[in-house]
Protein backbone atom coordinates (compact mmCIF):
# COMPACT_ATOMS: atom_id res chain seq x y z
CA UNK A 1 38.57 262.67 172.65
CA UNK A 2 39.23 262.04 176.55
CA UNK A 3 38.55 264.44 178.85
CA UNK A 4 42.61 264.06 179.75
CA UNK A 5 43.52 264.82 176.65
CA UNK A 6 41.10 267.78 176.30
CA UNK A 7 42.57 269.24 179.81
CA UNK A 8 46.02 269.05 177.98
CA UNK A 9 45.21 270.73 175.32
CA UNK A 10 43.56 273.44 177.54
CA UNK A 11 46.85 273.68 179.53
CA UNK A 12 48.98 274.07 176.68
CA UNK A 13 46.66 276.54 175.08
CA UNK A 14 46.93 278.40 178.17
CA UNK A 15 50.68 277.81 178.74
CA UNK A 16 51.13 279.33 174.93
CA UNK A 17 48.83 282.51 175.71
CA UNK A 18 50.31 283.55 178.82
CA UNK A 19 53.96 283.47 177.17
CA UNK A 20 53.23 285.87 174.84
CA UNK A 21 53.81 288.98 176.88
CA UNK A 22 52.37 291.32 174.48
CA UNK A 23 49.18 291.11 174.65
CA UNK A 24 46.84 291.64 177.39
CA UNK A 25 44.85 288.59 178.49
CA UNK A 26 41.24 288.22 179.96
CA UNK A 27 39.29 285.45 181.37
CA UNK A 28 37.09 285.42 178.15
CA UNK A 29 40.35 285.32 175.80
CA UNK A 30 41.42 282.59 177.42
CA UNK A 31 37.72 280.89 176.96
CA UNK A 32 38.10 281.71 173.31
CA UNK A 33 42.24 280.26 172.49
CA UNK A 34 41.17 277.34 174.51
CA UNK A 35 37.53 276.81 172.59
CA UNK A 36 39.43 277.22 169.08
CA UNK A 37 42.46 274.86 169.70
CA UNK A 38 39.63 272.42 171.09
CA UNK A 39 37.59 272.74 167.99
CA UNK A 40 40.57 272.15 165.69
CA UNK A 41 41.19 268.91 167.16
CA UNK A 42 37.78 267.83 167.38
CA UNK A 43 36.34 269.34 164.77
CA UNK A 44 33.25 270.68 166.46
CA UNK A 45 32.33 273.95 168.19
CA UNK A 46 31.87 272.92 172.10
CA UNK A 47 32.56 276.62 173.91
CA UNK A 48 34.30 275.91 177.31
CA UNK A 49 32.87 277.50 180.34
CA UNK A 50 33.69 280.16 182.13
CA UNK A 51 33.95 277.89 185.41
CA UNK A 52 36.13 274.92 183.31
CA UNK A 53 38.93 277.53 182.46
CA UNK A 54 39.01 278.86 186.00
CA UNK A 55 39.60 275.58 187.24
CA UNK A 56 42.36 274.81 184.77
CA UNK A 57 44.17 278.08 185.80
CA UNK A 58 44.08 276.89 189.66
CA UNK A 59 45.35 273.76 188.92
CA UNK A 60 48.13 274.87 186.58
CA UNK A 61 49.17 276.83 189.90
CA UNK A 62 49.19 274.38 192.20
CA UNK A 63 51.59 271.43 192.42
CA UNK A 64 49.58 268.89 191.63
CA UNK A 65 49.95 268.95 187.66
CA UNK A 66 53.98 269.90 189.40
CA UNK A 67 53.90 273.01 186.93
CA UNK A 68 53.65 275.59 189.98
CA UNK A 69 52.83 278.26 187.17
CA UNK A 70 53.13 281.37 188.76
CA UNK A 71 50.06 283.08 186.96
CA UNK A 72 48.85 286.35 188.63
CA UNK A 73 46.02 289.06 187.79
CA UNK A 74 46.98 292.59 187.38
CA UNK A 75 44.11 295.34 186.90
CA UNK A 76 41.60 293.11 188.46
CA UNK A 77 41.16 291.00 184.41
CA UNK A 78 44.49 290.37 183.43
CA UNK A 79 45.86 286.92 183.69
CA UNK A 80 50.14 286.83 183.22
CA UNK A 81 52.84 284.90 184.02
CA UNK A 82 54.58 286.89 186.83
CA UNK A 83 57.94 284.96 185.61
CA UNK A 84 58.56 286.10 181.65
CA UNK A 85 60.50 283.24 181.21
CA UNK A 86 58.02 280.36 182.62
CA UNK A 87 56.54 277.83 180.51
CA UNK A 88 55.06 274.60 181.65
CA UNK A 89 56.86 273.00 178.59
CA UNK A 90 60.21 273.82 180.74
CA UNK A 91 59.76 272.51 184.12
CA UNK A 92 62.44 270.01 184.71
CA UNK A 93 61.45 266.12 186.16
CA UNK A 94 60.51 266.58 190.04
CA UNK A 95 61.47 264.17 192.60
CA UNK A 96 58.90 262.06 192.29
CA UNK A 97 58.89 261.96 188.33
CA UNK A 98 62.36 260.85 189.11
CA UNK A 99 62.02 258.24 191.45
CA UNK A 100 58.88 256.65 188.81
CA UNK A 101 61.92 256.87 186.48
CA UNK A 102 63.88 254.93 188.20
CA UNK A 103 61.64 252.31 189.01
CA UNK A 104 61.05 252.22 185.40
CA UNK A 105 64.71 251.68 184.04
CA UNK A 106 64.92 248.95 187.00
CA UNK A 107 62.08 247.00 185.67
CA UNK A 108 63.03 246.81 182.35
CA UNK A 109 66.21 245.88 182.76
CA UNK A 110 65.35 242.89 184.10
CA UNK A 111 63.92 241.71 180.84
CA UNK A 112 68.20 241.85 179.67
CA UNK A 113 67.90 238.39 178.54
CA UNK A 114 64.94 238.81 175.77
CA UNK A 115 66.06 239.98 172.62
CA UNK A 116 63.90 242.92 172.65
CA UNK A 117 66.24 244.02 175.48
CA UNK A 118 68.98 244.70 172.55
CA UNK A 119 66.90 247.30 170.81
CA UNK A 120 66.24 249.59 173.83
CA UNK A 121 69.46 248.66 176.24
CA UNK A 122 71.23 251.97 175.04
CA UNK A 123 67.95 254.09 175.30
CA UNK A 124 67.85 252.61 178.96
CA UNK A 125 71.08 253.76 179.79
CA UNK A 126 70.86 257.28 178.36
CA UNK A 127 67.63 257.14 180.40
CA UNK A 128 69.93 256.56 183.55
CA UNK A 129 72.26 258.87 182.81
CA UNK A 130 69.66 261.67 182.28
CA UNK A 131 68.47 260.97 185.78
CA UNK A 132 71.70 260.93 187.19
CA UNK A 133 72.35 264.25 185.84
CA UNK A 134 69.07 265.50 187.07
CA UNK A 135 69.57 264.32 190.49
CA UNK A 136 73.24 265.15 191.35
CA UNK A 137 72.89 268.69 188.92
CA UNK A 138 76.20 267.13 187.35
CA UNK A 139 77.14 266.98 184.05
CA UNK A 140 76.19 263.90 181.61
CA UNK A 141 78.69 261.29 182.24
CA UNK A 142 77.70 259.34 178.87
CA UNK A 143 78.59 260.89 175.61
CA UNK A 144 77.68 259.21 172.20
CA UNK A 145 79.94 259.25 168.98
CA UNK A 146 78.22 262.22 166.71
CA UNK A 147 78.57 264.51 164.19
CA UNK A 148 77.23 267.69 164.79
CA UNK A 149 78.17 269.13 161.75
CA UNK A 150 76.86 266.64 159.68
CA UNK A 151 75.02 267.54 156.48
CA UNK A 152 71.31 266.02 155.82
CA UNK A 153 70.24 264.94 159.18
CA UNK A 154 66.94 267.15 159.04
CA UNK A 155 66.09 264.83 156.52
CA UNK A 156 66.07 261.74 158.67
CA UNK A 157 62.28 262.65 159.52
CA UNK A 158 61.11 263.29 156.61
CA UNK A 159 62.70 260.00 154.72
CA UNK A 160 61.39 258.24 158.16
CA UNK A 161 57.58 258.86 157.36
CA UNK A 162 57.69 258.46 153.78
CA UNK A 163 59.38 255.07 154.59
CA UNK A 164 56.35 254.09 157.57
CA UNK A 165 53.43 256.19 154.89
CA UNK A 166 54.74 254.27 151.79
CA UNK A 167 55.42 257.19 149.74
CA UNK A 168 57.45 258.02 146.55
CA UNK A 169 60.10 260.85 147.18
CA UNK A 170 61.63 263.29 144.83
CA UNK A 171 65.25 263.34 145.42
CA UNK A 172 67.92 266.06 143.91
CA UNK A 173 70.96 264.41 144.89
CA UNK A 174 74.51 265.43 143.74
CA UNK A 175 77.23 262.09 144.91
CA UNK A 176 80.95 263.03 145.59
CA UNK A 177 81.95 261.68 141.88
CA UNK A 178 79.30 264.13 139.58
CA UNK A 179 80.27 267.56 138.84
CA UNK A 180 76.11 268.30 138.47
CA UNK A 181 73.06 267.75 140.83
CA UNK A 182 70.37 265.41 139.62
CA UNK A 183 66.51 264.89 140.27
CA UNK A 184 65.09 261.33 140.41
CA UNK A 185 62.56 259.12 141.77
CA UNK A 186 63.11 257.40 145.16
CA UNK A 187 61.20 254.53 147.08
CA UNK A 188 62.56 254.61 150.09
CA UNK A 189 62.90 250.87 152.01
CA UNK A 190 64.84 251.82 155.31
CA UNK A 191 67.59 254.08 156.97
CA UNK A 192 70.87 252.92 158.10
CA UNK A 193 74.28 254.43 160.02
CA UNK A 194 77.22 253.45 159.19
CA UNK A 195 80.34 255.25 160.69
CA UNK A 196 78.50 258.36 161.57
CA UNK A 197 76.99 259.14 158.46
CA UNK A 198 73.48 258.16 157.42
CA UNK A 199 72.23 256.36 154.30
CA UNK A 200 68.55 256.13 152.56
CA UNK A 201 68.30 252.46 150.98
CA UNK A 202 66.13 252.02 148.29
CA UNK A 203 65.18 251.74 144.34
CA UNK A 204 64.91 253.93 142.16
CA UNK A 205 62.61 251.66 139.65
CA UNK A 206 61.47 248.39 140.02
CA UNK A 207 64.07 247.05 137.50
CA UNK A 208 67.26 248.82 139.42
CA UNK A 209 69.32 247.45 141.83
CA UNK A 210 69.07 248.61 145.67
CA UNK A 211 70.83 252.01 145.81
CA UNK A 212 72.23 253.74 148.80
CA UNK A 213 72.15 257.92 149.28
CA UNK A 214 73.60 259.30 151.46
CA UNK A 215 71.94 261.85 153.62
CA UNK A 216 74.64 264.45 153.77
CA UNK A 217 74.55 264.23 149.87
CA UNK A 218 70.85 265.23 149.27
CA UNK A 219 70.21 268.47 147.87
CA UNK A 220 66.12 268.57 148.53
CA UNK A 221 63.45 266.07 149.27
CA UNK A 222 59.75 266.52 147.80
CA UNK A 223 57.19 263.74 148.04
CA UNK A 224 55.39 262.24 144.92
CA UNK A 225 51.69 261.25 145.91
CA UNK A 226 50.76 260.25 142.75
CA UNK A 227 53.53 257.57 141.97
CA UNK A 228 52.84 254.22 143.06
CA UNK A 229 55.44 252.99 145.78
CA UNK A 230 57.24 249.55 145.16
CA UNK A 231 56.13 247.45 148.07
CA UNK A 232 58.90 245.06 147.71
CA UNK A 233 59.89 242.51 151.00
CA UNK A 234 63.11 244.19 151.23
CA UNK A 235 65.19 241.99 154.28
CA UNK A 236 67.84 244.53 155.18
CA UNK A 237 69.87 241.69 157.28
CA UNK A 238 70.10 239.11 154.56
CA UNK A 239 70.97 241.44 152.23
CA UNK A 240 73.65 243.40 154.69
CA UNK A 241 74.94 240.23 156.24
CA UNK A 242 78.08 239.57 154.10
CA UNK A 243 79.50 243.23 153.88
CA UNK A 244 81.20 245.48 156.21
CA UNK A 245 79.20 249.45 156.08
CA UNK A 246 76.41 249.83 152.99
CA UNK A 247 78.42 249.02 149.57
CA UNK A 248 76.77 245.75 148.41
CA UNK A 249 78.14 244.91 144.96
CA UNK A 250 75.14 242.52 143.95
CA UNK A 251 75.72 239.48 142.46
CA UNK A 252 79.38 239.33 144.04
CA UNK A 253 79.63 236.46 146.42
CA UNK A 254 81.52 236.53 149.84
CA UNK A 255 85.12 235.22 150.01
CA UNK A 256 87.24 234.28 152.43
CA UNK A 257 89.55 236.98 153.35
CA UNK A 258 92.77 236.08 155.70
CA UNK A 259 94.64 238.42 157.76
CA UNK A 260 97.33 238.61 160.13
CA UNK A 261 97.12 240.89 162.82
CA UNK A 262 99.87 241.94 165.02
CA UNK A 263 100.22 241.73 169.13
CA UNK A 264 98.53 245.66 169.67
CA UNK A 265 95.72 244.94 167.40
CA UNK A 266 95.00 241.78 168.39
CA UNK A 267 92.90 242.32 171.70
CA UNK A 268 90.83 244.78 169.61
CA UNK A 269 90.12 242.89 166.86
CA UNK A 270 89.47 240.07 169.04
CA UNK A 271 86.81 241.81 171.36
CA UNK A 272 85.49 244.25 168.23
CA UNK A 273 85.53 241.51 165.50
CA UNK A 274 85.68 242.97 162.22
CA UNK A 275 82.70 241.29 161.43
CA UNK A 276 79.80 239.00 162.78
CA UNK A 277 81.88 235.94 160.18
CA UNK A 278 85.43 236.34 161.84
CA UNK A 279 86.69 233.36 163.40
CA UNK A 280 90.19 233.20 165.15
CA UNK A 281 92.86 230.74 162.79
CA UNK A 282 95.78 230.95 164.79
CA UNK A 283 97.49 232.44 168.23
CA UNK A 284 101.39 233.51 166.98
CA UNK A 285 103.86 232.94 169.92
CA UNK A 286 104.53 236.57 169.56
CA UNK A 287 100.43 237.29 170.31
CA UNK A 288 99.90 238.20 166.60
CA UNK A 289 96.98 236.57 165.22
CA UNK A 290 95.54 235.23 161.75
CA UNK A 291 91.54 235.34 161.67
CA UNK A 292 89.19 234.79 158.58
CA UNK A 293 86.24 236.65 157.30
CA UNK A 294 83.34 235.20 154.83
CA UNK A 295 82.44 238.72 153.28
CA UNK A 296 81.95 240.27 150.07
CA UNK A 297 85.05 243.20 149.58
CA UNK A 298 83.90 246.94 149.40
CA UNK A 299 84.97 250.41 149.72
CA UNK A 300 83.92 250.06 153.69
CA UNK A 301 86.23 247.23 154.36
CA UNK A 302 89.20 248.33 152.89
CA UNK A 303 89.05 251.43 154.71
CA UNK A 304 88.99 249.60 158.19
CA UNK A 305 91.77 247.38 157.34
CA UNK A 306 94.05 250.96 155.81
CA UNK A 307 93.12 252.22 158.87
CA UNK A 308 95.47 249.54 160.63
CA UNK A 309 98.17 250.72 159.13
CA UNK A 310 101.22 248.63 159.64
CA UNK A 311 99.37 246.38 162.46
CA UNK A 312 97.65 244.06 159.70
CA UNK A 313 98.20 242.27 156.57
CA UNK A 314 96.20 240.76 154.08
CA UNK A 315 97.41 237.37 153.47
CA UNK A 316 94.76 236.41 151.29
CA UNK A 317 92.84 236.41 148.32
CA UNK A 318 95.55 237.66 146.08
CA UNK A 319 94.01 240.19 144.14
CA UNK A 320 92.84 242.14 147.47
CA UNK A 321 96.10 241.84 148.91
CA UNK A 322 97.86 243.11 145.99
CA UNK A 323 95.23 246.01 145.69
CA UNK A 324 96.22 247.28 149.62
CA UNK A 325 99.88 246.81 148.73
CA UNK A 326 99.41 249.36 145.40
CA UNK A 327 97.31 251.89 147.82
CA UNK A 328 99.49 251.44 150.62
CA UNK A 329 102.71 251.99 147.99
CA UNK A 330 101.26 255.24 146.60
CA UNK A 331 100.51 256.61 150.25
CA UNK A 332 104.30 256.20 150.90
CA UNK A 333 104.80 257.31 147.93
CA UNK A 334 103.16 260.70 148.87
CA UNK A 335 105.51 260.57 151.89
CA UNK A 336 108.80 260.42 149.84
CA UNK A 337 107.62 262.89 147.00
């Protein structure tokens, strides 16, 4: 282990002693929390001296490390934060940090024309607006779509590393359609968003199709170490590329779907196309438009295009536009009951 890395350990040791208020701490208390947390990592007793911790303290005070901890001595043997509230975990990003920052976000945005750049462009400008805040003590002036009170997200982590680890997870699940909760085997292949909500995509055998769960539907998550996981070369954009959301109804092959959008919709539609397929038919004199879409029908799409209301219609296949014309029927129908 690097020296660095031993020193930060050492801080934090120190850092977590000197928070807890209610307990008297000595030089040689210090030497021992710092020794332990050292040897857990490591793995092998190497006591710290006497002079190493002194140090450590001195330079937590000062401003190089920028922690400025104000740690006194009371009684002559006491070491104490004379703030209660301090922690070195808490200091916020100092001028300098900022201006490194900066720099930072500057430099890699100039790589905006590489791919890559489409991965990270929304982390850089998060990054910018953090700063911003930071510098002018304002308010963020960026706020992403989210659902606080979303159900399942502390499982993202957890389905994360047993994607990365290759492991077999034990899922009790209970959908929106069963009255009971069941318990089944899961190998996980990746996690995708759709709309807000998040989704674990995966098998549940190697003989079933690809299933989606939904987070905010899981009951409990358990791993299985002794199941073999399916490494299968699961290629989530070919097999995502003709649907709208995460219903794919395998073995169902795209179609071409026609609609006609009025003169409000239009921009929107145009600038946010429906999907990556859409291709503009025809410009109406009245700035209504018809586009097409090569996709495969599911429950996402036709809850985009009901969400149009009156502002589009499905011209074609026939069957689809005869199912939004019964749905749309019974909503009204709700209206004149």
């Amino acid at each position: 282990m690097s020296q660095n890395k031993n020193a930060l350990i050492r801080y934090k040791t120190i850092d977590k002693c000197l928070q807890n208020k209610y307990r008297q701490w000595t030089l040689e208390d210090l030497i021992e929390c710092c020794s332990d947390a050292l040897f857990e990592y490591e793995g092998r007793e190497n006591r710290i001296s006497k002079r190493t911790i002194q140090m450590d303290i001195q330079l937590m005070r000062s401003e190089k490390l920028g922690y400025n901890a104000p740690i006194v001595v009371y009684d002559k043997k006491y070491y104490k934060y004379d703030d209660d509230e301090f922690s070195i975990t808490d200091i916020p990003l100092n001028e300098t940090d900022m201006n490194v920052l900066t720099e930072t976000v500057s430099m890699l945005k100039q790589f905006k024309d590489f791919s890559l750049f489409n991965d990270v462009s929304d982390i850089l400008q998060r990054l910018e607006d953090k700063i911003y805040a930071e510098k002018s003590h304002t308010k963020p002036v960026i706020y992403l779509d989210k659902n606080e009170g979303l159900k399942g997200l502390h499982y993202l982590d957890e389905v994360y590393q047993a994607i990365i680890k290759k492991i077999v997870l034990l899922i009790t699940y209970k959908s929106f359609k069963s009255k009971e909760e069941t318990k089944f085997h899961f190998h996980p292949f990746i996690l995708k968003e759709f709309n807000n909500r998040w989704f674990v995509i995966g098998k549940k055998k190697g003989s079933a199709p690809i299933t989606n769960l939904a987070l905010d539907r899981i009951i409990g998550i358990d791993y299985d170490f002794n199941l073999t996981y399916l490494e299968e070369d699961f290629d989530a954009e070919q097999f995502y590329k003709n649907v709208i959301g995460v219903t794919v109804n395998t073995g169902l092959a795209p179609r071409k779907i026609e609609l006609w959008i009025d003169a409000i919709n239009a921009p929107y539609v145009l600038t946010k196309p429906l999907h990556q397929t859409q291709r503009l038919i025809k410009e109406n004199e009245d700035k209504s438009i018809i586009v097409h879409l090569l996709i495969s029908p599911n429950y996402e799409m036709e809850r985009i295009l009901l969400g149009f209301g009156d502002g589009i219609e499905v011209i074609k296949p026939e069957n689809l536009r005869n199912r939004m014309k019964k749905i749309l029927q019974k909503a009204l129908n709700k209206y004149d009951e």
